[in-house]
C-alpha atoms as a PDB file:
ATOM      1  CA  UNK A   1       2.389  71.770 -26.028  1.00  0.00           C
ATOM      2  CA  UNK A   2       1.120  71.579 -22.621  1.00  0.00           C
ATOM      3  CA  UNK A   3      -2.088  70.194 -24.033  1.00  0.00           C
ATOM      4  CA  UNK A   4      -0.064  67.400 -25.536  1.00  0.00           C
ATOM      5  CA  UNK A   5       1.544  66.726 -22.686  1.00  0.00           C
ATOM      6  CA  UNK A   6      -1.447  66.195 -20.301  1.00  0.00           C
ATOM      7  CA  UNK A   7      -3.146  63.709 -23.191  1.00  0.00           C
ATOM      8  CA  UNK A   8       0.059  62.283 -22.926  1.00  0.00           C
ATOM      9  CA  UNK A   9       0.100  61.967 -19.683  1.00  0.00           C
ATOM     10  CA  UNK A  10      -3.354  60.556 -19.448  1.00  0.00           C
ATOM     11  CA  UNK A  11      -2.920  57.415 -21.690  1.00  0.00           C
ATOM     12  CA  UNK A  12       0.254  56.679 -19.920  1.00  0.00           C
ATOM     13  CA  UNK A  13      -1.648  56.403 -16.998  1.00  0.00           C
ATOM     14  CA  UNK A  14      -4.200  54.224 -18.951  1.00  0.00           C
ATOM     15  CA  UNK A  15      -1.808  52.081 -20.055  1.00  0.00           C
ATOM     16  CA  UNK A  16      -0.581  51.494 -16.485  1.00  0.00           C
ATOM     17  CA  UNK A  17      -4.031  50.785 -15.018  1.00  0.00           C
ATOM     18  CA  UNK A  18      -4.711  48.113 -17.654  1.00  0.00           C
ATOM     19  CA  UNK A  19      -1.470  46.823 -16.996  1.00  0.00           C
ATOM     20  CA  UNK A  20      -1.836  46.128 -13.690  1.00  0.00           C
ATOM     21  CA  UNK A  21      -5.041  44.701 -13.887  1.00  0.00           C
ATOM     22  CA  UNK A  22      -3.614  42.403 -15.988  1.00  0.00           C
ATOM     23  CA  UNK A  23      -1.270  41.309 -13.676  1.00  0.00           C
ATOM     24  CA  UNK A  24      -3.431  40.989 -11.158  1.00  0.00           C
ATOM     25  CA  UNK A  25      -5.452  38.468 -13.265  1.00  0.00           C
ATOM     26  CA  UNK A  26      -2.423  36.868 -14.175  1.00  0.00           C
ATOM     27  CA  UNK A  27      -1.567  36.231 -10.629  1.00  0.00           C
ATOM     28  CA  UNK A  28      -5.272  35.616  -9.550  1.00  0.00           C
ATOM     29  CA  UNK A  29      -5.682  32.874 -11.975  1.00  0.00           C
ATOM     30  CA  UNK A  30      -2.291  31.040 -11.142  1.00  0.00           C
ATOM     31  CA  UNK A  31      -2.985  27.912  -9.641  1.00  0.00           C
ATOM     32  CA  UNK A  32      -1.256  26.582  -6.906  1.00  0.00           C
ATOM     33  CA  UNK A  33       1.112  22.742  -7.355  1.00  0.00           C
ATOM     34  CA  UNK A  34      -1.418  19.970  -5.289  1.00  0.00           C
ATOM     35  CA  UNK A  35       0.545  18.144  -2.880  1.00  0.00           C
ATOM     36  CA  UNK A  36       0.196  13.847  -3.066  1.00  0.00           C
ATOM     37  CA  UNK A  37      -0.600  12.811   0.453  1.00  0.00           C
ATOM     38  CA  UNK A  38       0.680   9.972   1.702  1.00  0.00           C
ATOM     39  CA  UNK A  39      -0.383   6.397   1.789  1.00  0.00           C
ATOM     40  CA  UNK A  40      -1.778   4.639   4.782  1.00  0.00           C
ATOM     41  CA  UNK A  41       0.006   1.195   5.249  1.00  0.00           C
ATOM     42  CA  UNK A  42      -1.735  -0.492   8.143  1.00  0.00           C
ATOM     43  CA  UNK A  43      -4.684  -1.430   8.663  1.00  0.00           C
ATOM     44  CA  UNK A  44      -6.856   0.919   6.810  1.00  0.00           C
ATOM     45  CA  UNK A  45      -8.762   0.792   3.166  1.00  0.00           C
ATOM     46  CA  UNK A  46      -7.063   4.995   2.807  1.00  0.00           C
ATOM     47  CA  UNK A  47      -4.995   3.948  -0.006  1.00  0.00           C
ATOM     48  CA  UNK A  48      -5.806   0.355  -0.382  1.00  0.00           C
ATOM     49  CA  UNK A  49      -9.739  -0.583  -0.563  1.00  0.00           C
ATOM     50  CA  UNK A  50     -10.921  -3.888   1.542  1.00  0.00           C
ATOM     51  CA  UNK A  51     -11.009  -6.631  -0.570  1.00  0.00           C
ATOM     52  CA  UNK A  52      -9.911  -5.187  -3.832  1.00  0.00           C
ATOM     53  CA  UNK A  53      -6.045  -4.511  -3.122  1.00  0.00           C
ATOM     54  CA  UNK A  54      -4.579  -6.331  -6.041  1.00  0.00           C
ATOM     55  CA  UNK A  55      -6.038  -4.289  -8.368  1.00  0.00           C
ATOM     56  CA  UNK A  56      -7.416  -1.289  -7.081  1.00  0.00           C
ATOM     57  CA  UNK A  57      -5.284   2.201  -5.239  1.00  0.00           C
ATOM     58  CA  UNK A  58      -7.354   4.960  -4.629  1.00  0.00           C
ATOM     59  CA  UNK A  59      -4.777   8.300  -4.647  1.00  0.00           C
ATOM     60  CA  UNK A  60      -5.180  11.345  -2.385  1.00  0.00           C
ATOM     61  CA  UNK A  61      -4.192  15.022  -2.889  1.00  0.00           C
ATOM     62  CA  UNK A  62      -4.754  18.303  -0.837  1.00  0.00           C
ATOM     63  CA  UNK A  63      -7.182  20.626  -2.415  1.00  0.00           C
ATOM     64  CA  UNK A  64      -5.945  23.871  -4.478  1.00  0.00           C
ATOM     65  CA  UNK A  65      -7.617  27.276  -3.631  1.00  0.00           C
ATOM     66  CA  UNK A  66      -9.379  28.305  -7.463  1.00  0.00           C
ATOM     67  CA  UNK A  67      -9.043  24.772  -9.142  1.00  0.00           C
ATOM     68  CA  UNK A  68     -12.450  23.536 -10.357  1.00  0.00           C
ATOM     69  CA  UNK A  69     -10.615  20.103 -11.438  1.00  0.00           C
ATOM     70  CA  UNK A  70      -7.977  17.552 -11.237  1.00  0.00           C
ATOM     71  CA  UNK A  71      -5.573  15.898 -13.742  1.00  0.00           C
ATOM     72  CA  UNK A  72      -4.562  12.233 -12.597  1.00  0.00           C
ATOM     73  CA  UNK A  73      -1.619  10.884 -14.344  1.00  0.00           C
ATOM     74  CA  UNK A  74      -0.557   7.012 -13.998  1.00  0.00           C
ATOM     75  CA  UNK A  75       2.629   5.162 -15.186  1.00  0.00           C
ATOM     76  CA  UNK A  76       3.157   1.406 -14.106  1.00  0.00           C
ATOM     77  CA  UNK A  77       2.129  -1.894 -15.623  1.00  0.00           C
ATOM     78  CA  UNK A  78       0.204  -1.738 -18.590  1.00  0.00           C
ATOM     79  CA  UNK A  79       1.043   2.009 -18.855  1.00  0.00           C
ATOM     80  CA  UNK A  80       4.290   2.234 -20.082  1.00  0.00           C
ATOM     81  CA  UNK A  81       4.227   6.373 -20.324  1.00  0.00           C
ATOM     82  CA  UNK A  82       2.896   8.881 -18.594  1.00  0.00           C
ATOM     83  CA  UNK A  83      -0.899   8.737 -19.459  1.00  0.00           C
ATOM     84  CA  UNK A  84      -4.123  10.623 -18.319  1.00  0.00           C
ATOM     85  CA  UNK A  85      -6.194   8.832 -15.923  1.00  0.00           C
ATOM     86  CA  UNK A  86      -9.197  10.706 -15.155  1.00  0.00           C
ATOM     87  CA  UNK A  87     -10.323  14.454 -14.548  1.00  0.00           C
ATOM     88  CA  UNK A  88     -12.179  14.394 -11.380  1.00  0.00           C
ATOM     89  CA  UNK A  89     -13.607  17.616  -9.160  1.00  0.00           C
ATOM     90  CA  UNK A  90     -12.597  15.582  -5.774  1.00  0.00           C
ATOM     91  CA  UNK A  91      -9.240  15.533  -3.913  1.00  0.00           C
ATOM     92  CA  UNK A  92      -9.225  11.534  -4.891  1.00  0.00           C
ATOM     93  CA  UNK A  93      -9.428   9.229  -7.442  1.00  0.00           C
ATOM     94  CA  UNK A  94      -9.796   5.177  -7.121  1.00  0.00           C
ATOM     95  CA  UNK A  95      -8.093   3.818  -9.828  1.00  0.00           C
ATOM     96  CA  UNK A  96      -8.826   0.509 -10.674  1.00  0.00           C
ATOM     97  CA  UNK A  97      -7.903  -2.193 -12.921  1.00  0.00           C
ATOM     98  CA  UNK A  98      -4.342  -2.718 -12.209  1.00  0.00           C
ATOM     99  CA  UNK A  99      -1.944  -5.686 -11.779  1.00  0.00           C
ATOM    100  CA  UNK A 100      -1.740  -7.919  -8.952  1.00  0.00           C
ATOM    101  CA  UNK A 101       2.045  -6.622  -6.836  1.00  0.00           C
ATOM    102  CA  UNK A 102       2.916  -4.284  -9.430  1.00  0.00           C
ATOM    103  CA  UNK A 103       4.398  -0.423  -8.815  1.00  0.00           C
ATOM    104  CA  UNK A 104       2.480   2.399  -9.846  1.00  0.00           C
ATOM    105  CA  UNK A 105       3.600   6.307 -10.320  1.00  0.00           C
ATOM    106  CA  UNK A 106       0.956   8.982  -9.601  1.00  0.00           C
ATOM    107  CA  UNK A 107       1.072  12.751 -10.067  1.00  0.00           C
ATOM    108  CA  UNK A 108      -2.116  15.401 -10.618  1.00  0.00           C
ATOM    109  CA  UNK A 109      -1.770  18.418 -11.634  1.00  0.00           C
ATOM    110  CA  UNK A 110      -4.872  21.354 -11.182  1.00  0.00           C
ATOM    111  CA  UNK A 111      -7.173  22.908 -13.429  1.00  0.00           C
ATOM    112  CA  UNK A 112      -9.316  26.265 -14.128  1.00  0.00           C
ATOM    113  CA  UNK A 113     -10.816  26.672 -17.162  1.00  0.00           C
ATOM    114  CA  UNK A 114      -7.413  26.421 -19.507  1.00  0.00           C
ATOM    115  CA  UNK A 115      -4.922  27.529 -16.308  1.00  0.00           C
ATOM    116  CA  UNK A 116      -2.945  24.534 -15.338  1.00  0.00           C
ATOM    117  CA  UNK A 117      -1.039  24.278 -11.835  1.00  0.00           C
ATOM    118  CA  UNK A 118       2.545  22.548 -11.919  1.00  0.00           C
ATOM    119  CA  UNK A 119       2.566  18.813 -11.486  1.00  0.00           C
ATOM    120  CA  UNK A 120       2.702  17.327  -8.091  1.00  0.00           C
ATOM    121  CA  UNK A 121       5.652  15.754  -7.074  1.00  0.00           C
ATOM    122  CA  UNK A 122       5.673  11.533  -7.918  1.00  0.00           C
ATOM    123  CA  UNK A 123       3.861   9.203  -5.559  1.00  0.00           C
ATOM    124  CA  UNK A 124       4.745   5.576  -6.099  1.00  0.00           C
ATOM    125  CA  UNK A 125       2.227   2.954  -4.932  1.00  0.00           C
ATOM    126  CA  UNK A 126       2.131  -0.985  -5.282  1.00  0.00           C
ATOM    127  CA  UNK A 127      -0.742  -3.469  -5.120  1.00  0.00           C
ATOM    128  CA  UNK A 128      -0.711  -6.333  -2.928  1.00  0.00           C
ATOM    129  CA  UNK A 129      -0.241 -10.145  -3.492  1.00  0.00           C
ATOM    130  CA  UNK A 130      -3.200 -10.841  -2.190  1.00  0.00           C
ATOM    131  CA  UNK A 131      -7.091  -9.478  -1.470  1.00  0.00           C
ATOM    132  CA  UNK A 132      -8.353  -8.787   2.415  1.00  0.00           C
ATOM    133  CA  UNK A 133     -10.332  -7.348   4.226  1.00  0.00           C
ATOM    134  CA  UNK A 134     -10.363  -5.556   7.712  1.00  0.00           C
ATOM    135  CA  UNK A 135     -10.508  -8.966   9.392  1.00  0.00           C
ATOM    136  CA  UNK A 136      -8.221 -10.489   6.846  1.00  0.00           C
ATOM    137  CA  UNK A 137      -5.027  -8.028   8.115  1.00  0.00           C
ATOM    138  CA  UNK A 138      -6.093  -8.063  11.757  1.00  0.00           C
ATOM    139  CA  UNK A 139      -6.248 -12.158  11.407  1.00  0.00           C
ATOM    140  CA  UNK A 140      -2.859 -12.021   9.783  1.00  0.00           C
ATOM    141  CA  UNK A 141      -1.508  -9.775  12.602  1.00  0.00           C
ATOM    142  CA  UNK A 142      -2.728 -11.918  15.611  1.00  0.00           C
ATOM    143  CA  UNK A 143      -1.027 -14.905  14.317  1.00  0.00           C
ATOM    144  CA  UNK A 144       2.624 -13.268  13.278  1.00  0.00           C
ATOM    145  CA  UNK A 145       1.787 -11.512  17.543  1.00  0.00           C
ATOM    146  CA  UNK A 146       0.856 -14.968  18.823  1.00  0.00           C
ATOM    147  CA  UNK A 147       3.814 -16.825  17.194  1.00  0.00           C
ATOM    148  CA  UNK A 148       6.908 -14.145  17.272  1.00  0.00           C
ATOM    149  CA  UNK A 149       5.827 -10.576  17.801  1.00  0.00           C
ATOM    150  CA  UNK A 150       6.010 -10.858  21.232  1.00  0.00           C
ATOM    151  CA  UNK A 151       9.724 -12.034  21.821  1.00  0.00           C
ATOM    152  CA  UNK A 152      11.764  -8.831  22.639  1.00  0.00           C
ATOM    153  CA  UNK A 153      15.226  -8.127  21.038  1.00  0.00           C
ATOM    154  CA  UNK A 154      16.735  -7.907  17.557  1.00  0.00           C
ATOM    155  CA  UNK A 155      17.254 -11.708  17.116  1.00  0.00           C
ATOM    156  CA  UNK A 156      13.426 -11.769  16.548  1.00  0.00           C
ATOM    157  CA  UNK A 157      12.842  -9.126  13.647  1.00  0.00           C
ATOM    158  CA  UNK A 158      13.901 -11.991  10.850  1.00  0.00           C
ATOM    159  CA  UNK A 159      11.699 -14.865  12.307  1.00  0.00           C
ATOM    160  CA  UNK A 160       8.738 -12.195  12.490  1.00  0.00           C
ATOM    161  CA  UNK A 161       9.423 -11.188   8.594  1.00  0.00           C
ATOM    162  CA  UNK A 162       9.258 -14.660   7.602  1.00  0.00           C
ATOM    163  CA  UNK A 163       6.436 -15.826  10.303  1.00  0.00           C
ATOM    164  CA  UNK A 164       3.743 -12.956   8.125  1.00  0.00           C
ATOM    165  CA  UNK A 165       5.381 -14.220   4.448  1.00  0.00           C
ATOM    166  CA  UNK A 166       4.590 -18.009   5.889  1.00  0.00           C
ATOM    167  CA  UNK A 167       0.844 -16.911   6.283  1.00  0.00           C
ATOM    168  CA  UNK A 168       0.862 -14.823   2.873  1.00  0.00           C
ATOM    169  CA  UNK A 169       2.619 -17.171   0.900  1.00  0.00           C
ATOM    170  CA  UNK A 170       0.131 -19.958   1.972  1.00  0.00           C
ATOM    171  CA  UNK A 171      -2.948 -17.968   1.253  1.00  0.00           C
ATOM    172  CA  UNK A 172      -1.400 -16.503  -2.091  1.00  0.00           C
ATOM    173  CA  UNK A 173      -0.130 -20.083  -3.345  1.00  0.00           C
ATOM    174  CA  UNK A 174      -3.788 -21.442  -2.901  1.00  0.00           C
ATOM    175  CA  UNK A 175      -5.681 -18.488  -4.379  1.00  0.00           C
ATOM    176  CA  UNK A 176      -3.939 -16.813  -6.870  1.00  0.00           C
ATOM    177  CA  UNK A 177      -0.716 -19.198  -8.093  1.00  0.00           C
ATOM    178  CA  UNK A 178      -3.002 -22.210  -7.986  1.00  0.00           C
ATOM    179  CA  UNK A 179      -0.626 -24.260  -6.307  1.00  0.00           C
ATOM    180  CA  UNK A 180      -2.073 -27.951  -6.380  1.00  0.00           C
ATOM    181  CA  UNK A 181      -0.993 -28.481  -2.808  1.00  0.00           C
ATOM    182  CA  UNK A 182      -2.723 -25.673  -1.499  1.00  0.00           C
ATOM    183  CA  UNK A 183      -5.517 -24.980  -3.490  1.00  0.00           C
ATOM    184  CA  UNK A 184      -7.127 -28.407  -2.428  1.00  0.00           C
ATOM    185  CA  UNK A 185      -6.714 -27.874   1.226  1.00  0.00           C
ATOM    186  CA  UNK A 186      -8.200 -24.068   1.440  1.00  0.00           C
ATOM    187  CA  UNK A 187     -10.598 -24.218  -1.401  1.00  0.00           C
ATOM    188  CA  UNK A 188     -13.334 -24.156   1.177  1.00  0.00           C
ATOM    189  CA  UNK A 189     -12.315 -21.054   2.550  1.00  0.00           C
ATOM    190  CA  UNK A 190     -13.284 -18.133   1.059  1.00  0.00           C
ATOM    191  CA  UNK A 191     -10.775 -15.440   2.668  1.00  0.00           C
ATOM    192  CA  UNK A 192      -7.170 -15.129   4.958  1.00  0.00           C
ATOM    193  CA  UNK A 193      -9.138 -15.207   8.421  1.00  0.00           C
ATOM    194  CA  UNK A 194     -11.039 -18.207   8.086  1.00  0.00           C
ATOM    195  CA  UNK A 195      -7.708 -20.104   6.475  1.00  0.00           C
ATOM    196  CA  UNK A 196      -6.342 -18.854   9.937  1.00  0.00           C
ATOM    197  CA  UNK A 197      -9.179 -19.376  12.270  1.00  0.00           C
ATOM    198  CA  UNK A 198     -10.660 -22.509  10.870  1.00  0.00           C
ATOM    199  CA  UNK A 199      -8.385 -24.649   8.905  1.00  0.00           C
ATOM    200  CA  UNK A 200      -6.922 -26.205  11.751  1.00  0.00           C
ATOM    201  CA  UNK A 201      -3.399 -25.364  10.410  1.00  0.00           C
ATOM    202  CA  UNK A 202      -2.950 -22.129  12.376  1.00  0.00           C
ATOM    203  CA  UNK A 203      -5.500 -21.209  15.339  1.00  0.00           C
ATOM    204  CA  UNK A 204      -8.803 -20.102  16.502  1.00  0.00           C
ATOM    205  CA  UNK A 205      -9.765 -16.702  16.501  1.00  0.00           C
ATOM    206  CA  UNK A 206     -10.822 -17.709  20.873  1.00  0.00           C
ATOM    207  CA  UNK A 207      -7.341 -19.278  21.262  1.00  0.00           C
ATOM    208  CA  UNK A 208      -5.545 -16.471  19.786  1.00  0.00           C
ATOM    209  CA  UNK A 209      -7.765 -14.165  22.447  1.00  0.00           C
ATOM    210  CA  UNK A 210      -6.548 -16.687  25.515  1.00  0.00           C
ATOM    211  CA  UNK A 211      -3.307 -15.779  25.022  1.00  0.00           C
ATOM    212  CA  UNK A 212      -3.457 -12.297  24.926  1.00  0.00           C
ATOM    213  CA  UNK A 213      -2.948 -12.595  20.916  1.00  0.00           C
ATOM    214  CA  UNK A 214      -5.850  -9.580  20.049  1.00  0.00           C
ATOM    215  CA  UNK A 215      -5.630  -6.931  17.702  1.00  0.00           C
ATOM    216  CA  UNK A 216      -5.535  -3.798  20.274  1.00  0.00           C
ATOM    217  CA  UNK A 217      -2.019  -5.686  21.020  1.00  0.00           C
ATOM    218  CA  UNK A 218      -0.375  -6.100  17.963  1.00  0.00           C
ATOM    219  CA  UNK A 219       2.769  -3.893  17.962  1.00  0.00           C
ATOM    220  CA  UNK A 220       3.829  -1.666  14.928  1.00  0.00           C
ATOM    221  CA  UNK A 221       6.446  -3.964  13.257  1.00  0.00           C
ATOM    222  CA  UNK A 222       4.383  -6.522  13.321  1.00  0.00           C
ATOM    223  CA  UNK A 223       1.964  -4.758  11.068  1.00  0.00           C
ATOM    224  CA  UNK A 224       4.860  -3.720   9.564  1.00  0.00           C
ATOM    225  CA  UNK A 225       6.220  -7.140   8.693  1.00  0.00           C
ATOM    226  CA  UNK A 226       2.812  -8.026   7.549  1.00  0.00           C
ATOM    227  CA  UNK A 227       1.903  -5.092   5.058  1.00  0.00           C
ATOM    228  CA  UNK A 228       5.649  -5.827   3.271  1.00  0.00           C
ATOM    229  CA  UNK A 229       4.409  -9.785   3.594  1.00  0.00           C
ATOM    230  CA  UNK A 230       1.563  -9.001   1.540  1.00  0.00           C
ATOM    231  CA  UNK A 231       2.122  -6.104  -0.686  1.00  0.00           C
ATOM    232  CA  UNK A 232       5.738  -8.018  -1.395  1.00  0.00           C
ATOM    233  CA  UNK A 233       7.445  -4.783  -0.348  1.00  0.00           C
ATOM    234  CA  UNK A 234      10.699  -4.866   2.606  1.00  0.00           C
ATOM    235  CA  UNK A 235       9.555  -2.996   4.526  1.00  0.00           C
ATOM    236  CA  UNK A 236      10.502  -3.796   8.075  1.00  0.00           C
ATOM    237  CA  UNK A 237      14.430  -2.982   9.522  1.00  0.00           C
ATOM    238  CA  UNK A 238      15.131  -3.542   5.817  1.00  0.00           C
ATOM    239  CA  UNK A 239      14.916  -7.426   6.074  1.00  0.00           C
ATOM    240  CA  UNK A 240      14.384  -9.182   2.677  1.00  0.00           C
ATOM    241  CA  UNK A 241      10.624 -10.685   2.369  1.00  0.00           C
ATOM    242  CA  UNK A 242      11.387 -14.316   1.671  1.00  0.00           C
ATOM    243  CA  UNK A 243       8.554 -15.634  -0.649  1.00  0.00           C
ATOM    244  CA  UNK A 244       9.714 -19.256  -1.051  1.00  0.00           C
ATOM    245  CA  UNK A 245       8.978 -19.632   3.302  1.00  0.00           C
ATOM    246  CA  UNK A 246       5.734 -21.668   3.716  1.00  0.00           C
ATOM    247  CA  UNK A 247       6.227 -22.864   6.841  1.00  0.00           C
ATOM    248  CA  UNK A 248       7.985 -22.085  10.447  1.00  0.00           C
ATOM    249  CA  UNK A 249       6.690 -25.334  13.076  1.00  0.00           C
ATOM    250  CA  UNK A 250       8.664 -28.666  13.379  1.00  0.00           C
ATOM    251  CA  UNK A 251       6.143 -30.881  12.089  1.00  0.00           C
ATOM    252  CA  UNK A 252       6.713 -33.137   8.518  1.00  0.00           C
ATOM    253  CA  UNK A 253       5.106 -32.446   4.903  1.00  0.00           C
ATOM    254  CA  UNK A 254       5.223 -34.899   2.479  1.00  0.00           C
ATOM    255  CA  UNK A 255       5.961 -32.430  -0.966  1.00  0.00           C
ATOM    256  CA  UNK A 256       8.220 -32.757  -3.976  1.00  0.00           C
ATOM    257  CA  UNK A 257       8.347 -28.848  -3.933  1.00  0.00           C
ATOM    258  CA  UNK A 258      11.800 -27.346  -3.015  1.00  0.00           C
ATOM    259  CA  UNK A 259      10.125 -24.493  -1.918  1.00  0.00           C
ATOM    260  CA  UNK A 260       8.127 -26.005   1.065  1.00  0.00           C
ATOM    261  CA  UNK A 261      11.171 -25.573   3.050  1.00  0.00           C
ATOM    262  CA  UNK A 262      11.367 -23.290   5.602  1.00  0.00           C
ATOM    263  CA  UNK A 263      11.049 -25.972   8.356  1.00  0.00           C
ATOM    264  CA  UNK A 264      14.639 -26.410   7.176  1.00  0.00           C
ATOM    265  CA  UNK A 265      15.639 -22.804   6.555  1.00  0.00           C
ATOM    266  CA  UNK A 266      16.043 -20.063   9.565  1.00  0.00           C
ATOM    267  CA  UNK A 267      18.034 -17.003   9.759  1.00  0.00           C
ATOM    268  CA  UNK A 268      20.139 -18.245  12.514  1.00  0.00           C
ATOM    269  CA  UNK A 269      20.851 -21.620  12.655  1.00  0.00           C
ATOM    270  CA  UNK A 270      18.909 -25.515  12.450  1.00  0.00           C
ATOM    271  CA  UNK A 271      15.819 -26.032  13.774  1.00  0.00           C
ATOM    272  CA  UNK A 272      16.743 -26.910  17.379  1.00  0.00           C
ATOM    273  CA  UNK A 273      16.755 -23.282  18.151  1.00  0.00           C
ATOM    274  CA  UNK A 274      12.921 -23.123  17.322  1.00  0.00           C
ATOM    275  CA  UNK A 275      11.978 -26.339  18.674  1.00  0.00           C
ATOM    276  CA  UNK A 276      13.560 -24.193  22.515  1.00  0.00           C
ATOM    277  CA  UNK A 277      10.191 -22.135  21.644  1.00  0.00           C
ATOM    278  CA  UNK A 278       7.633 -24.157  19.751  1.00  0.00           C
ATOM    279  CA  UNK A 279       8.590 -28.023  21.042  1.00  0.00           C
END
C-alpha cells in the first residue's frame, strides 16, 4: 500500500513539473500588443515622405520583446475591409500607392512562429493634396509668417487658415485639378517654392529673409494652418479649411470662376479692413 502510494506520489509530482513547464512556455511565448506611434505633422518626411505625400504614409510601431515579425493591416480608399498589407521584420512599413487626400486606418499586430500578439490600437492617417518637399513646406510657411503669422491676437487665426489654403489651393488647382487658369501660369515651375519664390505672384525667397520672414521664425500655428492647408485636414483652433480661397491681396482678376473669390470673401467684414494692412 505504501508502495502504491509513493508511485503515486511520484507521477503526481510529474504531472506537476510538466505542467508548469508548460505554463511557463505558454507565458514565454505570449507576445506583447505593439503600440502605433504617432505621426509627425510638421515639417518632417516621419510619417509623410518628401515629395511623395499624396500617395505614400510610411507607419511606425514600437518594437515587441520575442516577435520575429509584423502584421500591417490597412483600410481606406481602395480597401474597403480590413486587409493585410505586408509582413515586415522592421518597426515600419512605407505603404505606398494610395489616393491623393484620402483617410487611411492602420493597425499591426506581432508575430513568432504561429503566436500572434493582440492588434494595436487604430491609427488613422490621410495623404495630402499636394506633393513637397522640405523646401516646399518651409516656402509655404514663410509666406503664411510674412503675410499674417505675425499679427498677434485671435482676430488673426481665420485670415492665417485661409492665407496657407490661398497658397495650396493655387499650387493644387495648377498641378493636380488642371485648372486652365492656373496650369498655364505655373507650368514652368516644377514645385510649391519656386511658384512662391519666382513667379512673381508671391515673393522672393531674399525678400521674405529682409523682413525677418525665415523658417527658424515661423511659429507653431502657422505650421499648423499649413499642414491642415495641405493635407485638407482642420486642424488649427478648429477653423474650417476653406478650399474655394485663391486669393487674399486687393488687386483685380479677370475670371469667370466663382471660386476665385476670396478678394471678396473675409471672415470679418469687406475688404477695407485688409486694405488697413496690405494697401
Amino acid at each position: 500500500m505504501i508502495k502504491v502510494f509513493v508511485m503515486f506520489l511520484a507521477v503526481l509530482m510529474t504531472f506537476v513539473i510538466v505542467t508548469d513547464g508548460l505554463t511557463a512556455e505558454a507565458a514565454a511565448a505570449k507576445l506583447a500588443t505593439p503600440k502605433m506611434v504617432e505621426q509627425v505633422n510638421y515639417g518632417s518626411d516621419f510619417t509623410h515622405p518628401y515629395n511623395k505625400q499624396t500617395s505614400t504614409i510610411k507607419v511606425h510601431w514600437t518594437s515587441v520583446k520575442g516577435a520575429t515579425s509584423y502584421e500591417l493591416y490597412i483600410k481606406g480608399g481602395k480597401y474597403k475591409s480590413w486587409k493585410k498589407y505586408k509582413t515586415v521584420k522592421a518597426t515600419n512599413c512605407t505603404v505606398s500607392n494610395l489616393a491623393r487626400t484620402t483617410t487611411y486606418q492602420f493597425k499591426v499586430r506581432a508575430v513568432k512562429g504561429k503566436t500572434l500578439s493582440a492588434y494595436s490600437k487604430t491609427q488613422t492617417i490621410k495623404t495630402a493634396r499636394m506633393d513637397f518637399d522640405k523646401a516646399g513646406w518651409e516656402a509655404m510657411c514663410r509666406i503664411v509668417y510674412h503675410e499674417v503669422g505675425q499679427m498677434s491676437g485671435s482676430m488673426w487665426d481665420k485670415p492665417i487658415v485661409y492665407v496657407a489654403d490661398c497658397v495650396a489651393n493655387q499650387y493644387v488647382a495648377a498641378k493636380y485639378t488642371n485648372n486652365p487658369m492656373w496650369k498655364a501660369y505655373y507650368r514652368n515651375y516644377k514645385n510649391v517654392q519656386d511658384i512662391i519664390y519666382r513667379s512673381g505672384g508671391f515673393m522672393s525667397s531674399a525678400q521674405l529673409s529682409r523682413d525677418g520672414a525665415n523658417y527658424s521664425n515661423v511659429s507653431r500655428r502657422v505650421k499648423q494652418a499649413v499642414f491642415g492647408a495641405v493635407y485638407g485636414k482642420t486642424h488649427y483652433n478648429g477653423i474650417a479649411n476653406d478650399y474655394n480661397v485663391y486669393f487674399w491681396c486687393n488687386r483685380s482678376y479677370k475670371t469667370n470662376s466663382s471660386k476665385i473669390a476670396y478678394t471678396f470673401k473675409i471672415p470679418w467684414g469687406y475688404f477695407n479692413v485688409w486694405r488697413t494692412y496690405w494697401g
